[in-house]
Structures are given as structure tokens and as C-alpha cells.
PDB file of N, CA and C in Angstrom:
ATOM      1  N   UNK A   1      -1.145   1.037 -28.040  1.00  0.00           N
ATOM      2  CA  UNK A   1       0.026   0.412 -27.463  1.00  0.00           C
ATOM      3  C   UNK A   1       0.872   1.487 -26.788  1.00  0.00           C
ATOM      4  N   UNK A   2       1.322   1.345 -25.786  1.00  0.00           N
ATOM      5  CA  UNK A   2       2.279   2.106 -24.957  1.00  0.00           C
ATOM      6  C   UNK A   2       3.500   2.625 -25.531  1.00  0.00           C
ATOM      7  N   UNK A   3       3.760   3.485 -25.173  1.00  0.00           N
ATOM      8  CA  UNK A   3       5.738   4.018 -25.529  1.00  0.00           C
ATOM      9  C   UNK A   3       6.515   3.369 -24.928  1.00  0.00           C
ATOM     10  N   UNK A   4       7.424   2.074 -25.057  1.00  0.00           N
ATOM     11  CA  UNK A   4       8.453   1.713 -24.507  1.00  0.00           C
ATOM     12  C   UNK A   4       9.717   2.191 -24.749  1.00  0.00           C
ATOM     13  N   UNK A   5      10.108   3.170 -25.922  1.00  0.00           N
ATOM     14  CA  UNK A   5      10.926   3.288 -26.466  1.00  0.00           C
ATOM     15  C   UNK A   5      11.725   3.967 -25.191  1.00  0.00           C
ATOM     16  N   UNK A   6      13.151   3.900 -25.410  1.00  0.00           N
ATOM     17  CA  UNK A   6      14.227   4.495 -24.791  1.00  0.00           C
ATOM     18  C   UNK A   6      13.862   6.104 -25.106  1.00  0.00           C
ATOM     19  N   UNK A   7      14.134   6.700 -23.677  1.00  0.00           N
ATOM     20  CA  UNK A   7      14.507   7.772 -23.641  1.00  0.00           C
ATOM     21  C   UNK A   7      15.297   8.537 -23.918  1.00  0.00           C
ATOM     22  N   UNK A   8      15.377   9.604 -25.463  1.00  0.00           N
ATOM     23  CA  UNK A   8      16.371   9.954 -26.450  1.00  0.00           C
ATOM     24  C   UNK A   8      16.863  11.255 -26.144  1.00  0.00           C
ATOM     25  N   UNK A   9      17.683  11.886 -25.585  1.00  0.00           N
ATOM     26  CA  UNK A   9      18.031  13.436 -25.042  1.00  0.00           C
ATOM     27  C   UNK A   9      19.416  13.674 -26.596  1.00  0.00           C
ATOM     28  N   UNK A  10      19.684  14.531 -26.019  1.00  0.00           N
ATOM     29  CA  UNK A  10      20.733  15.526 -27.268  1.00  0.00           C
ATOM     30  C   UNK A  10      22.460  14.583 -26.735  1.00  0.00           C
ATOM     31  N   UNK A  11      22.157  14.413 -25.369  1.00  0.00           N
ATOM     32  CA  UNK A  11      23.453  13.766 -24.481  1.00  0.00           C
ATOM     33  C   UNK A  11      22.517  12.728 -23.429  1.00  0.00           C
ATOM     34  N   UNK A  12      22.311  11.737 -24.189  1.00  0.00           N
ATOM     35  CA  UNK A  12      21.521  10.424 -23.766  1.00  0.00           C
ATOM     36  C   UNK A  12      22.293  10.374 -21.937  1.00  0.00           C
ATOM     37  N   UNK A  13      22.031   9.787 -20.971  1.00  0.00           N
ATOM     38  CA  UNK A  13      22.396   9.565 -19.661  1.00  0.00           C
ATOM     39  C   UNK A  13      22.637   7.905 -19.263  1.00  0.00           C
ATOM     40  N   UNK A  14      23.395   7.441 -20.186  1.00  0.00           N
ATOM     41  CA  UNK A  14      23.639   5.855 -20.200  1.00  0.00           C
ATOM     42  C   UNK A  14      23.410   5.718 -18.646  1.00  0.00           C
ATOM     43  N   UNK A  15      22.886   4.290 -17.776  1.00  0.00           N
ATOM     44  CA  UNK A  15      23.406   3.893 -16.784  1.00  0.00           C
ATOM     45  C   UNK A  15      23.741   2.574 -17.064  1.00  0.00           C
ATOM     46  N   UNK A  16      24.527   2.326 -16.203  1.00  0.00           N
ATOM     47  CA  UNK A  16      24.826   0.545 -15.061  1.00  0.00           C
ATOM     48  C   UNK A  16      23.801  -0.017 -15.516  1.00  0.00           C
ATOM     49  N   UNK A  17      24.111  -1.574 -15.855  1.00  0.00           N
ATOM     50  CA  UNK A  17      23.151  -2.343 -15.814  1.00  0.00           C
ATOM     51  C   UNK A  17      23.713  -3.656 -15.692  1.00  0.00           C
ATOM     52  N   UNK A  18      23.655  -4.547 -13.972  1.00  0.00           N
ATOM     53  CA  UNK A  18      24.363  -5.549 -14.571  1.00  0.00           C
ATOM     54  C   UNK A  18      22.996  -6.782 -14.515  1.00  0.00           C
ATOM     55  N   UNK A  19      23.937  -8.047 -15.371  1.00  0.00           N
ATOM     56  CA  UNK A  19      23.142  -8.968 -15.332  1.00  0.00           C
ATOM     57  C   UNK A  19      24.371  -9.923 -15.008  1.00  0.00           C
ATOM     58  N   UNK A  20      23.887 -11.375 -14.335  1.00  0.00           N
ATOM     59  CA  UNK A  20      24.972 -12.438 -13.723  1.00  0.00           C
ATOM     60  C   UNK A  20      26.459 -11.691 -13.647  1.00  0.00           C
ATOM     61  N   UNK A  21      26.660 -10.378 -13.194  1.00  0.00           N
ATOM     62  CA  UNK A  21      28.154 -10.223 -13.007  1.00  0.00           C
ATOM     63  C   UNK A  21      28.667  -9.686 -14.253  1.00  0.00           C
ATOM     64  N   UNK A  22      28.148  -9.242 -15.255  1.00  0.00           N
ATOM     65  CA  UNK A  22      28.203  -8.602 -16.164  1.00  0.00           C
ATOM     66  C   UNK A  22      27.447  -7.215 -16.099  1.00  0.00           C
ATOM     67  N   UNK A  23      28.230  -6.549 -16.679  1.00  0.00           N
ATOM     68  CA  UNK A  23      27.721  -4.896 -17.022  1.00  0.00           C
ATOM     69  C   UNK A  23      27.351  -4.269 -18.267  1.00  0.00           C
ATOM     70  N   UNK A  24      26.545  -3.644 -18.270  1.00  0.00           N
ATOM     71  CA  UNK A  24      26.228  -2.860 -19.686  1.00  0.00           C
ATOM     72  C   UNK A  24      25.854  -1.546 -19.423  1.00  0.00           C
ATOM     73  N   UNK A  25      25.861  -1.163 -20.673  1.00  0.00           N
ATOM     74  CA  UNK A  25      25.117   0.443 -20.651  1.00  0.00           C
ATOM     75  C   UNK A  25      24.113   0.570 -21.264  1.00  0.00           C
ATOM     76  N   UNK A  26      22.869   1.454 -20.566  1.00  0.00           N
ATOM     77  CA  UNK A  26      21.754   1.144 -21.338  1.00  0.00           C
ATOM     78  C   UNK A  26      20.826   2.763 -21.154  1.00  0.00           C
ATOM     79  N   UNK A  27      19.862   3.050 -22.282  1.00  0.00           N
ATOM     80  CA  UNK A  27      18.747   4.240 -21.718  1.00  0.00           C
ATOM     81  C   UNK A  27      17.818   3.348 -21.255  1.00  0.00           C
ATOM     82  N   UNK A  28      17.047   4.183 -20.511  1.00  0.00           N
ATOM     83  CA  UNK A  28      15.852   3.690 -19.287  1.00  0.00           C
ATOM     84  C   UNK A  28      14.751   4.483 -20.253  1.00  0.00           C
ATOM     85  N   UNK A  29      13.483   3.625 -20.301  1.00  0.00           N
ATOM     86  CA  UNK A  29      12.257   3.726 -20.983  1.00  0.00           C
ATOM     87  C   UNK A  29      11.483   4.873 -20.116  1.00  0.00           C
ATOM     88  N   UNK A  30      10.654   5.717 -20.773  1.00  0.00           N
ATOM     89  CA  UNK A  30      10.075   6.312 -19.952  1.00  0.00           C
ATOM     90  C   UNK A  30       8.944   5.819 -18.737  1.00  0.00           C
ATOM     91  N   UNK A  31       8.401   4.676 -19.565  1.00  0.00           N
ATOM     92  CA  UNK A  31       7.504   4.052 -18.326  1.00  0.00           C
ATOM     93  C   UNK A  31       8.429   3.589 -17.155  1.00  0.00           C
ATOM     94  N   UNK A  32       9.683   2.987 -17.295  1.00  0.00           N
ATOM     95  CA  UNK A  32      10.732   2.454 -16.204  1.00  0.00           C
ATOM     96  C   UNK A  32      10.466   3.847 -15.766  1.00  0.00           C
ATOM     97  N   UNK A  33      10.926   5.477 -15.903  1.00  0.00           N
ATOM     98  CA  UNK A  33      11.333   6.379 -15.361  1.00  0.00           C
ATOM     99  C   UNK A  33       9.976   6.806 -14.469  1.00  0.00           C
ATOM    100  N   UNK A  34       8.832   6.780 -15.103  1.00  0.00           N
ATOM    101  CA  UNK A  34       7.664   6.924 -14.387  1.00  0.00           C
ATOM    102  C   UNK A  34       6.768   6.063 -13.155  1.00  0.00           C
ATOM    103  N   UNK A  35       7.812   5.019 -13.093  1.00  0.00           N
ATOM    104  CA  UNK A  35       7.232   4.024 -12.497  1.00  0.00           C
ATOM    105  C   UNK A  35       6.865   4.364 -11.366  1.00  0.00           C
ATOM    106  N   UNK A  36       6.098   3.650  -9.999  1.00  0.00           N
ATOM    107  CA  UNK A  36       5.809   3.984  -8.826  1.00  0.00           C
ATOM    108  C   UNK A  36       7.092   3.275  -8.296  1.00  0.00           C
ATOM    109  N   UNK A  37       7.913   4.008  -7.324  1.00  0.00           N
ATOM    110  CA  UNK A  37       8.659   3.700  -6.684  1.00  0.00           C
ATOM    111  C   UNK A  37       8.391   2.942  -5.707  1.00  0.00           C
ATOM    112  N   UNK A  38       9.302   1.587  -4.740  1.00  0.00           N
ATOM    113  CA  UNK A  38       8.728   0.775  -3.909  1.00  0.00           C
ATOM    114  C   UNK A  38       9.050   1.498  -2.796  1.00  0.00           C
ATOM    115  N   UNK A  39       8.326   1.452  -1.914  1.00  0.00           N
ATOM    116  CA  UNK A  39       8.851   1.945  -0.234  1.00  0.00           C
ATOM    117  C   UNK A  39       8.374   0.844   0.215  1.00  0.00           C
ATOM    118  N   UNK A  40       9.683   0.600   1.277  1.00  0.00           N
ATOM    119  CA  UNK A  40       9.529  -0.637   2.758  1.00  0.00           C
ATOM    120  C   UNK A  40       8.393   0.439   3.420  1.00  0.00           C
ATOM    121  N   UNK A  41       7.142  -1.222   3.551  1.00  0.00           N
ATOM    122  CA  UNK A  41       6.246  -0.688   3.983  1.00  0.00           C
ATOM    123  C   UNK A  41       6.043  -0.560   5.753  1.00  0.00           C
ATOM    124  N   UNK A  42       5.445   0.363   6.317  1.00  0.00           N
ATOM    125  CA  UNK A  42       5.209   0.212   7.811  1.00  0.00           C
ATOM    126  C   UNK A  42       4.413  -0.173   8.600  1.00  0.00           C
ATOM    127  N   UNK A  43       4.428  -1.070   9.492  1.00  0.00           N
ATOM    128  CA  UNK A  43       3.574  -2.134   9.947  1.00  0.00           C
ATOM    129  C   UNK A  43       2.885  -1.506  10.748  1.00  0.00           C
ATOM    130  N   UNK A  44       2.929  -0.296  11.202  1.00  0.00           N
ATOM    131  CA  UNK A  44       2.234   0.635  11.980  1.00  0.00           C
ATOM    132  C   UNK A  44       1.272   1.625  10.973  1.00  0.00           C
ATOM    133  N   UNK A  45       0.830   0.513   9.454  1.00  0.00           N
ATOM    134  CA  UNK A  45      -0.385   1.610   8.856  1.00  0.00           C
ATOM    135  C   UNK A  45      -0.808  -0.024   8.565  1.00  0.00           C
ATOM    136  N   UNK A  46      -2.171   0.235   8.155  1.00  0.00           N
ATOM    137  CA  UNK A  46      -2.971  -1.024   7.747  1.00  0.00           C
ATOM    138  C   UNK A  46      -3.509  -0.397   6.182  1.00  0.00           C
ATOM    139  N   UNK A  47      -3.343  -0.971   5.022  1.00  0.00           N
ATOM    140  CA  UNK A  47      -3.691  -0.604   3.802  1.00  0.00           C
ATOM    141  C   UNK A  47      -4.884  -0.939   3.453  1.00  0.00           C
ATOM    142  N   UNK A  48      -5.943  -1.005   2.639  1.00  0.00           N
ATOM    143  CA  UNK A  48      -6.888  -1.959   2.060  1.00  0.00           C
ATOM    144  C   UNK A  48      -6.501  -2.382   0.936  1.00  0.00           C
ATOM    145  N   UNK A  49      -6.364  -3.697   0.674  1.00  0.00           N
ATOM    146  CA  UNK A  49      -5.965  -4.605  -0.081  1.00  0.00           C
ATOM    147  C   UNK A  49      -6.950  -4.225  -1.716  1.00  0.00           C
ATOM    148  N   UNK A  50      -8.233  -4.176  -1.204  1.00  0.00           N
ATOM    149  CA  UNK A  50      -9.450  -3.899  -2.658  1.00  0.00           C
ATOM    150  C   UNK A  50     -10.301  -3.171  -2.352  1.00  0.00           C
ATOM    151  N   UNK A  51     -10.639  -2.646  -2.886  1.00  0.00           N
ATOM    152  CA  UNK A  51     -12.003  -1.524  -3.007  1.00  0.00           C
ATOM    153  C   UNK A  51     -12.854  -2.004  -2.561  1.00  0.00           C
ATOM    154  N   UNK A  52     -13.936  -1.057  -1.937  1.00  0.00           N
ATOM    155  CA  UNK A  52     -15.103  -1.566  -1.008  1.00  0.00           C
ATOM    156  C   UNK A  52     -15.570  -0.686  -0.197  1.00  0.00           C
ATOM    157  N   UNK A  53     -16.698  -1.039   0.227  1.00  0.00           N
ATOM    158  CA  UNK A  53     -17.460  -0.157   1.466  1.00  0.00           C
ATOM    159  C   UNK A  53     -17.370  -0.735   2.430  1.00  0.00           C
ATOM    160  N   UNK A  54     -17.069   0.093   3.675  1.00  0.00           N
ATOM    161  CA  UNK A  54     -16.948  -0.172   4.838  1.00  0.00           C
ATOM    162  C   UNK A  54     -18.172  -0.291   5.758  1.00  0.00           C
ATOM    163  N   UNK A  55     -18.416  -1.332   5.993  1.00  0.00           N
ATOM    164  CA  UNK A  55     -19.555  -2.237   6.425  1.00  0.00           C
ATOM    165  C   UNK A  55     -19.742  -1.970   8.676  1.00  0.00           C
ATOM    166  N   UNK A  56     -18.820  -2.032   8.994  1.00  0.00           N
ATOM    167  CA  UNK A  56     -18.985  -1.896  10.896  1.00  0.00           C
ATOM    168  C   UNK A  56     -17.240  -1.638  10.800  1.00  0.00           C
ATOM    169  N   UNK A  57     -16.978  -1.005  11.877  1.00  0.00           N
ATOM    170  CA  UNK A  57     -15.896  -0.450  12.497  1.00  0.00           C
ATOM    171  C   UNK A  57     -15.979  -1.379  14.126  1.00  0.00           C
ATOM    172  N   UNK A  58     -15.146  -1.907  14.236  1.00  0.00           N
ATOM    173  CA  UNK A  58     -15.218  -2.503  15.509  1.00  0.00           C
ATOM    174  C   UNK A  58     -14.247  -2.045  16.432  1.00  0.00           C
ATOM    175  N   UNK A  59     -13.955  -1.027  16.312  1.00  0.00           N
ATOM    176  CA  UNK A  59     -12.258  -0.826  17.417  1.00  0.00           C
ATOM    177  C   UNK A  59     -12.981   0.969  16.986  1.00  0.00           C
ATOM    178  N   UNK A  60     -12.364   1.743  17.960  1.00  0.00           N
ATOM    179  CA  UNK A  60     -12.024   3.320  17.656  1.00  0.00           C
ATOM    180  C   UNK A  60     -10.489   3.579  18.517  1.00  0.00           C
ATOM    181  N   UNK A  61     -10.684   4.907  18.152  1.00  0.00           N
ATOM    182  CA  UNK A  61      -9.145   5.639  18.512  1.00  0.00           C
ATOM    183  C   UNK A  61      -8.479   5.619  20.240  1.00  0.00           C
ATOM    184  N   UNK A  62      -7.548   4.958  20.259  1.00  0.00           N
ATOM    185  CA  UNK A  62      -7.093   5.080  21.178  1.00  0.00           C
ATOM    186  C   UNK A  62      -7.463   3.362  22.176  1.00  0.00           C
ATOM    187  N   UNK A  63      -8.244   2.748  21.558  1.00  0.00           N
ATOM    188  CA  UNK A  63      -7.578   1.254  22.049  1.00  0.00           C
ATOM    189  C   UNK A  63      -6.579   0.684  21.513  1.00  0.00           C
ATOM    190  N   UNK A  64      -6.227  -0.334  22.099  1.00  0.00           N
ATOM    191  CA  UNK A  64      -5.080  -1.407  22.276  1.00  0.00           C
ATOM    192  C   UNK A  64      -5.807  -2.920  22.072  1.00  0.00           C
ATOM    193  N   UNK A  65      -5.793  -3.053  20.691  1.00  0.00           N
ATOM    194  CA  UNK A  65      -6.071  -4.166  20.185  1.00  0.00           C
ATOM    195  C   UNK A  65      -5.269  -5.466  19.901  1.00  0.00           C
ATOM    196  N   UNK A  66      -5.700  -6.723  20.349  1.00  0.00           N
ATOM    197  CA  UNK A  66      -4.849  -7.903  20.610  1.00  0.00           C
ATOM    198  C   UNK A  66      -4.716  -8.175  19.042  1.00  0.00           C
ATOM    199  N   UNK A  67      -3.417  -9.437  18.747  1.00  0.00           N
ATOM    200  CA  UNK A  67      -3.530  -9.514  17.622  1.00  0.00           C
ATOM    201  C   UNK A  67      -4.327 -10.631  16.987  1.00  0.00           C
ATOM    202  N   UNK A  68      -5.332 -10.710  15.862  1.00  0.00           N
ATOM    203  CA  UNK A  68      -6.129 -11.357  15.613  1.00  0.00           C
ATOM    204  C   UNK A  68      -7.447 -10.725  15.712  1.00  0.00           C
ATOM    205  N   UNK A  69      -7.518  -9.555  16.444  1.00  0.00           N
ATOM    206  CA  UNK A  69      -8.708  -9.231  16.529  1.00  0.00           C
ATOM    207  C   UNK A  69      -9.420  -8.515  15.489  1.00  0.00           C
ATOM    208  N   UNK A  70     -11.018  -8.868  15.324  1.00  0.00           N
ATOM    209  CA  UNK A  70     -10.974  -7.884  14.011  1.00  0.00           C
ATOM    210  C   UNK A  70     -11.337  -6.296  14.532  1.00  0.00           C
ATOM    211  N   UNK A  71     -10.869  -5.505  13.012  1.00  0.00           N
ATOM    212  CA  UNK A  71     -10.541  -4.397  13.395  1.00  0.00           C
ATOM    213  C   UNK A  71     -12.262  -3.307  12.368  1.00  0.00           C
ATOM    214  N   UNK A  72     -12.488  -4.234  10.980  1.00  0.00           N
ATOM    215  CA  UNK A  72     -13.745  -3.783  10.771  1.00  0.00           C
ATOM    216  C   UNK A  72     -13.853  -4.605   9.824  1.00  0.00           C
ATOM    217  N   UNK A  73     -14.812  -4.755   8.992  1.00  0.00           N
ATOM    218  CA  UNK A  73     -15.613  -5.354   7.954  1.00  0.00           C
ATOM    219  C   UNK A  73     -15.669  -4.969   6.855  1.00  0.00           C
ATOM    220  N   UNK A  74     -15.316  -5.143   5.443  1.00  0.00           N
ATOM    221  CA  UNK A  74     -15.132  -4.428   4.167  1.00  0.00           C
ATOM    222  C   UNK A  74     -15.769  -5.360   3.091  1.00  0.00           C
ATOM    223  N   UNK A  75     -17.193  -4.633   2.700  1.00  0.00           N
ATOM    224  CA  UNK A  75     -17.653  -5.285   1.369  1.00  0.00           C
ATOM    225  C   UNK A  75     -17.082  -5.114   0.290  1.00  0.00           C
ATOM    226  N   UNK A  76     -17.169  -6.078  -0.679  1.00  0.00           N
ATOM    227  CA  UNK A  76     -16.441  -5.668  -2.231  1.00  0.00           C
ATOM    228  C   UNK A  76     -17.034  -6.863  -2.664  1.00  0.00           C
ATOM    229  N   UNK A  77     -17.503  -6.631  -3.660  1.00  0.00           N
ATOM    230  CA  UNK A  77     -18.421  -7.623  -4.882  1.00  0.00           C
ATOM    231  C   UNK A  77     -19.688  -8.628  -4.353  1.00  0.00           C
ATOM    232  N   UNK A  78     -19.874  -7.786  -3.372  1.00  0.00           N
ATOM    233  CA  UNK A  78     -21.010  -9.078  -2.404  1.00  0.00           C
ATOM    234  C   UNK A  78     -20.480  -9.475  -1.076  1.00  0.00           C
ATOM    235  N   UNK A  79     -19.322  -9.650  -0.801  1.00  0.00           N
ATOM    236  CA  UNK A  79     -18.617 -10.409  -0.062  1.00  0.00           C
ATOM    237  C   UNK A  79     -18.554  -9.376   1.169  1.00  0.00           C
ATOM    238  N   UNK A  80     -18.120  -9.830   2.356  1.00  0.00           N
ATOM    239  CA  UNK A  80     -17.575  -8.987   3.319  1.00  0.00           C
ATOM    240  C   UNK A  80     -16.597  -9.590   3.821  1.00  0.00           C
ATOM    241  N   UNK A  81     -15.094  -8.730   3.861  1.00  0.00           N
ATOM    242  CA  UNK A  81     -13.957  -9.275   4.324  1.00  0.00           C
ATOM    243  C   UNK A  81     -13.670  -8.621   5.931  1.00  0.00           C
ATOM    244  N   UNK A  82     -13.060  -9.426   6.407  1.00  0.00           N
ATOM    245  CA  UNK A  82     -12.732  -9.136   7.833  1.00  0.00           C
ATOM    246  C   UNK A  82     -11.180  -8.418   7.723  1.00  0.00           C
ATOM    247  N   UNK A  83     -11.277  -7.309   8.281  1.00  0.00           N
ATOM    248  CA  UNK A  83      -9.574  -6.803   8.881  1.00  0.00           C
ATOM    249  C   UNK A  83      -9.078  -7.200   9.916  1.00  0.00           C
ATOM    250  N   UNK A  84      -8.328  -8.149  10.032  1.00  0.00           N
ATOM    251  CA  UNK A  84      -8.029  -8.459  11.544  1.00  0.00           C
ATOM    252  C   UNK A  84      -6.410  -7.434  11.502  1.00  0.00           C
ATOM    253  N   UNK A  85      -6.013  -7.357  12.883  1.00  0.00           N
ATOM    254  CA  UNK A  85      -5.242  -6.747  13.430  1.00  0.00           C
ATOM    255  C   UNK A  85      -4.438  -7.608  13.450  1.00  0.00           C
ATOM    256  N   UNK A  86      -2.430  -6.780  12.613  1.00  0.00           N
ATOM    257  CA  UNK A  86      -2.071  -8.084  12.324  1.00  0.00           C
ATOM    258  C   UNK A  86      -0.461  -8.465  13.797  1.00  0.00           C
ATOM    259  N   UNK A  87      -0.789  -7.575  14.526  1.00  0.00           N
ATOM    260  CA  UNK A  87       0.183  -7.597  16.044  1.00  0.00           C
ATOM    261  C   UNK A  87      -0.819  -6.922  16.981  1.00  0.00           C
ATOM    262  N   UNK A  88      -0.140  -6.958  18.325  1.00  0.00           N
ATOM    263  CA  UNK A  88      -1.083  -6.306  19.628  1.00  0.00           C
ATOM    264  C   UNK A  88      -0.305  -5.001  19.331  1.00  0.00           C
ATOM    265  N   UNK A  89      -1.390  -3.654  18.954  1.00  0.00           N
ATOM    266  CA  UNK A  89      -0.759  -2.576  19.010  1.00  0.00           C
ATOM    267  C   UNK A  89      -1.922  -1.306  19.485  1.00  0.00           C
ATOM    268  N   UNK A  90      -1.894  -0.310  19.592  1.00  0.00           N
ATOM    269  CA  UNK A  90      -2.795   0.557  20.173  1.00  0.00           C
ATOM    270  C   UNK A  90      -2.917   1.848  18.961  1.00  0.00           C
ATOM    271  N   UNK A  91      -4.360   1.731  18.688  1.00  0.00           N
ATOM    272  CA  UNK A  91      -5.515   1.906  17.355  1.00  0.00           C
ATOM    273  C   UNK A  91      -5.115   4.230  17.424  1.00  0.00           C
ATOM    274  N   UNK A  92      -4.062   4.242  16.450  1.00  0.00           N
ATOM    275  CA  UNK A  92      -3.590   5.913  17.140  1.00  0.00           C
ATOM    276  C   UNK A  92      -4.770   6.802  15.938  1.00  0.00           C
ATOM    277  N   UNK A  93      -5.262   6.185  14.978  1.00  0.00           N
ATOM    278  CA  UNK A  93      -5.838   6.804  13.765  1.00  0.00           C
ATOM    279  C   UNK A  93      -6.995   6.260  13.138  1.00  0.00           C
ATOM    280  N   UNK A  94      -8.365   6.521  13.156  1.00  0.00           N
ATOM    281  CA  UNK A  94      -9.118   5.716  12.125  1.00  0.00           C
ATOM    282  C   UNK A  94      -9.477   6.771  10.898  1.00  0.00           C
ATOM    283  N   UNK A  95      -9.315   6.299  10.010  1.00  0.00           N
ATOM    284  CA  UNK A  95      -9.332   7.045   8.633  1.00  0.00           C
ATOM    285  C   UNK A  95     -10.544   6.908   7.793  1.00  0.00           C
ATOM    286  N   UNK A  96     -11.288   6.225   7.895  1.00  0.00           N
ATOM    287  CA  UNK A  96     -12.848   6.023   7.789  1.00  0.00           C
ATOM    288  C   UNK A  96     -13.918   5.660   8.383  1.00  0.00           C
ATOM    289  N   UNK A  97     -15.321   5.698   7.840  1.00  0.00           N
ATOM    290  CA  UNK A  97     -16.230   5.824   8.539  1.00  0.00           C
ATOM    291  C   UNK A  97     -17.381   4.735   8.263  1.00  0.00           C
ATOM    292  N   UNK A  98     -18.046   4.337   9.036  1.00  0.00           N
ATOM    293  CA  UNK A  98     -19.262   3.420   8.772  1.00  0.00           C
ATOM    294  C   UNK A  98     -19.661   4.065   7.025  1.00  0.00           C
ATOM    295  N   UNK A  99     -20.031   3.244   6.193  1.00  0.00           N
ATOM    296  CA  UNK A  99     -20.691   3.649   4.793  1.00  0.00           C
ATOM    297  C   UNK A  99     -19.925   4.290   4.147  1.00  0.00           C
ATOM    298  N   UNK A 100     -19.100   4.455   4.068  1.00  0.00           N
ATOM    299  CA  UNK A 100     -17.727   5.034   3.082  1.00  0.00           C
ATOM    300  C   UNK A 100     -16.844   3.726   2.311  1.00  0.00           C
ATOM    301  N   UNK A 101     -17.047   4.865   0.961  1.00  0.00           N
ATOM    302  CA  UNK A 101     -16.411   3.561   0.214  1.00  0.00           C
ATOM    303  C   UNK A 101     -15.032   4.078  -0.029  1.00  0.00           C
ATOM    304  N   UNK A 102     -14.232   3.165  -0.064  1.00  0.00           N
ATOM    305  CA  UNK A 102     -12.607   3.546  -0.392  1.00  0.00           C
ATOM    306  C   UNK A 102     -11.927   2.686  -1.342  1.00  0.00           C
ATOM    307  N   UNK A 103     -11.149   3.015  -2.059  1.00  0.00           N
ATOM    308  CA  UNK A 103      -9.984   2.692  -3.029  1.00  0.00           C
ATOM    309  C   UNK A 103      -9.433   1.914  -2.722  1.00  0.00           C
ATOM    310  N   UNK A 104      -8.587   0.804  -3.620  1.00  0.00           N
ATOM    311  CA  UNK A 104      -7.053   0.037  -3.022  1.00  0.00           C
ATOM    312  C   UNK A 104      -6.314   0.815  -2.709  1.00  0.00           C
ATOM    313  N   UNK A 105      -5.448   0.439  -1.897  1.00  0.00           N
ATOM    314  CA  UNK A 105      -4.249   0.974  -1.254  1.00  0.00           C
ATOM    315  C   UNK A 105      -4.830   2.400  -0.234  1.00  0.00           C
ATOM    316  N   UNK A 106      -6.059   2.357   0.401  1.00  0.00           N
ATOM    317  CA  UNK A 106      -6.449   3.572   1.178  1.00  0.00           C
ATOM    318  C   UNK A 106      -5.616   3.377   2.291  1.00  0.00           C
ATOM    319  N   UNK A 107      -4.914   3.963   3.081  1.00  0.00           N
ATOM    320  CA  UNK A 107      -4.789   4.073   4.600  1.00  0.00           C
ATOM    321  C   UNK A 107      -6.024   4.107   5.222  1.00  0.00           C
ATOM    322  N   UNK A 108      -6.482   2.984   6.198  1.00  0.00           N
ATOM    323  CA  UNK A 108      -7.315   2.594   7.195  1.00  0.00           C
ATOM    324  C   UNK A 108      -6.892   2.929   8.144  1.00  0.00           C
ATOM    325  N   UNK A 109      -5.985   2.699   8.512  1.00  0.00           N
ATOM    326  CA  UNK A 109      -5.707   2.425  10.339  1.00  0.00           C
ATOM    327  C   UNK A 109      -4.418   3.291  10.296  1.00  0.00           C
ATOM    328  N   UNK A 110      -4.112   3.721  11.156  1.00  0.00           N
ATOM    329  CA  UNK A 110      -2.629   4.330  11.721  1.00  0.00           C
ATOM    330  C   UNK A 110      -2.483   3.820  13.176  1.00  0.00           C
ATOM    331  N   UNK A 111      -1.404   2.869  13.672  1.00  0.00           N
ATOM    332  CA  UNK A 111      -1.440   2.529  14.583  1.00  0.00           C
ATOM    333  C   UNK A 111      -0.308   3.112  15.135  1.00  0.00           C
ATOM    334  N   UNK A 112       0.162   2.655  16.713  1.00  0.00           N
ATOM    335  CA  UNK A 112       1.067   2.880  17.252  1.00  0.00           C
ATOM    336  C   UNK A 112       1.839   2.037  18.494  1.00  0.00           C
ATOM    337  N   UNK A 113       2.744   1.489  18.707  1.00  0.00           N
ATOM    338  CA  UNK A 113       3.052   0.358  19.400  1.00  0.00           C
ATOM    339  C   UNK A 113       2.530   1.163  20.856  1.00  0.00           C
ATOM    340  N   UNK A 114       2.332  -0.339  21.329  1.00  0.00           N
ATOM    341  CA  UNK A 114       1.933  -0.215  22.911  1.00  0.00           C
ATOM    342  C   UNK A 114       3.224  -0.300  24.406  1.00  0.00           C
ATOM    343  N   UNK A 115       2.702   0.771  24.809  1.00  0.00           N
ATOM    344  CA  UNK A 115       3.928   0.664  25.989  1.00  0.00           C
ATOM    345  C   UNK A 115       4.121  -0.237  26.824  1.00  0.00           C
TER     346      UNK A 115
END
């Protein structure tokens, strides 16, 4: 089972905590402190959603792809999923290769708006 316990120092670091308009003071768990932080994501990278091998590449560097179009093909458990391109933007980065397998959350694509 995990450590949830509050984080105990010599001079604890109470913060803010409100709930409906109410406030409290509270320690933060170490998993809260370790957590992955969220970043607003940028629509000018394409992520992979699930793990898989990359099956055909249909676009390379430096076109200007409409939106809808697909961009490559990604097996995972049998299946092959399509990447479509999700605005008209122009293809500035490809980050993998025919037969390469990659992780969730890989950067695929780096794009860049079109002039």
C-alpha cells in the first residue's frame, strides 16, 4: 500500500485549502507533492494516445497537411489506428520511423502553422 500520509517537517508548511468558500489549513501528502504537474497542452505537437508500432508514415517533413488527413498508422494489440491531422497545418518534425515502437504520451509530430 502506498504512503499517503501527510508530510511531517520540524516546522510543518500548512497551506490554503478552500472548499465551497470555506478555508482550511492543511499538509500536502507526498504523492500530492510528487505528482505530474498539468501543462496546457499545444496543438502544434501530436501525442500518441497508446503504445504501439508504427505501421506507414504517410506525410514527411515539411508538408502542409489538410485537416482530416491521415498522418500515419499505429498498431497496438492487433489493431491499427489511424492519426489523422487534427487542423490544416505544415508537418515541421517527424519523430519516428516506419517499425519503431513507442510509448504513451511519445511526441510524434511537431507541427507548425501555415502561412
Amino acid at each position: 500500500m502506498k504512503n499517503n500520509k501527510p508530510v511531517q517537517a520540524e516546522n510543518p508548511d500548512f497551506v490554503d485549502f478552500a472548499i465551497t468558500a470555506r478555508k482550511y489549513k492543511t499538509l500536502l501528502t507526498k504523492k500530492f507533492l510528487s505528482r505530474k504537474k498539468w501543462e496546457n497542452p499545444s496543438p502544434y505537437e501530436i501525442f500518441s494516445s497508446i503504445p504501439g508500432t508504427v505501421v506507414d508514415i504517410y506525410v514527411k517533413e515539411g508538408d502542409v497537411v489538410e485537416e482530416g488527413a491521415p498522418l500515419m498508422t499505429l498498431e497496438a494489440m492487433k489493431m491499427q489506428n489511424k492519426i489523422e491531422m487534427p487542423f490544416t497545418a505544415k508537418i515541421k518534425k517527424i519523430n519516428v520511423q516506419k517499425g519503431e515502437q513507442i510509448p504513451k504520451d511519445f511526441l510524434i509530430f511537431e507541427l507548425e502553422p501555415v502561412e
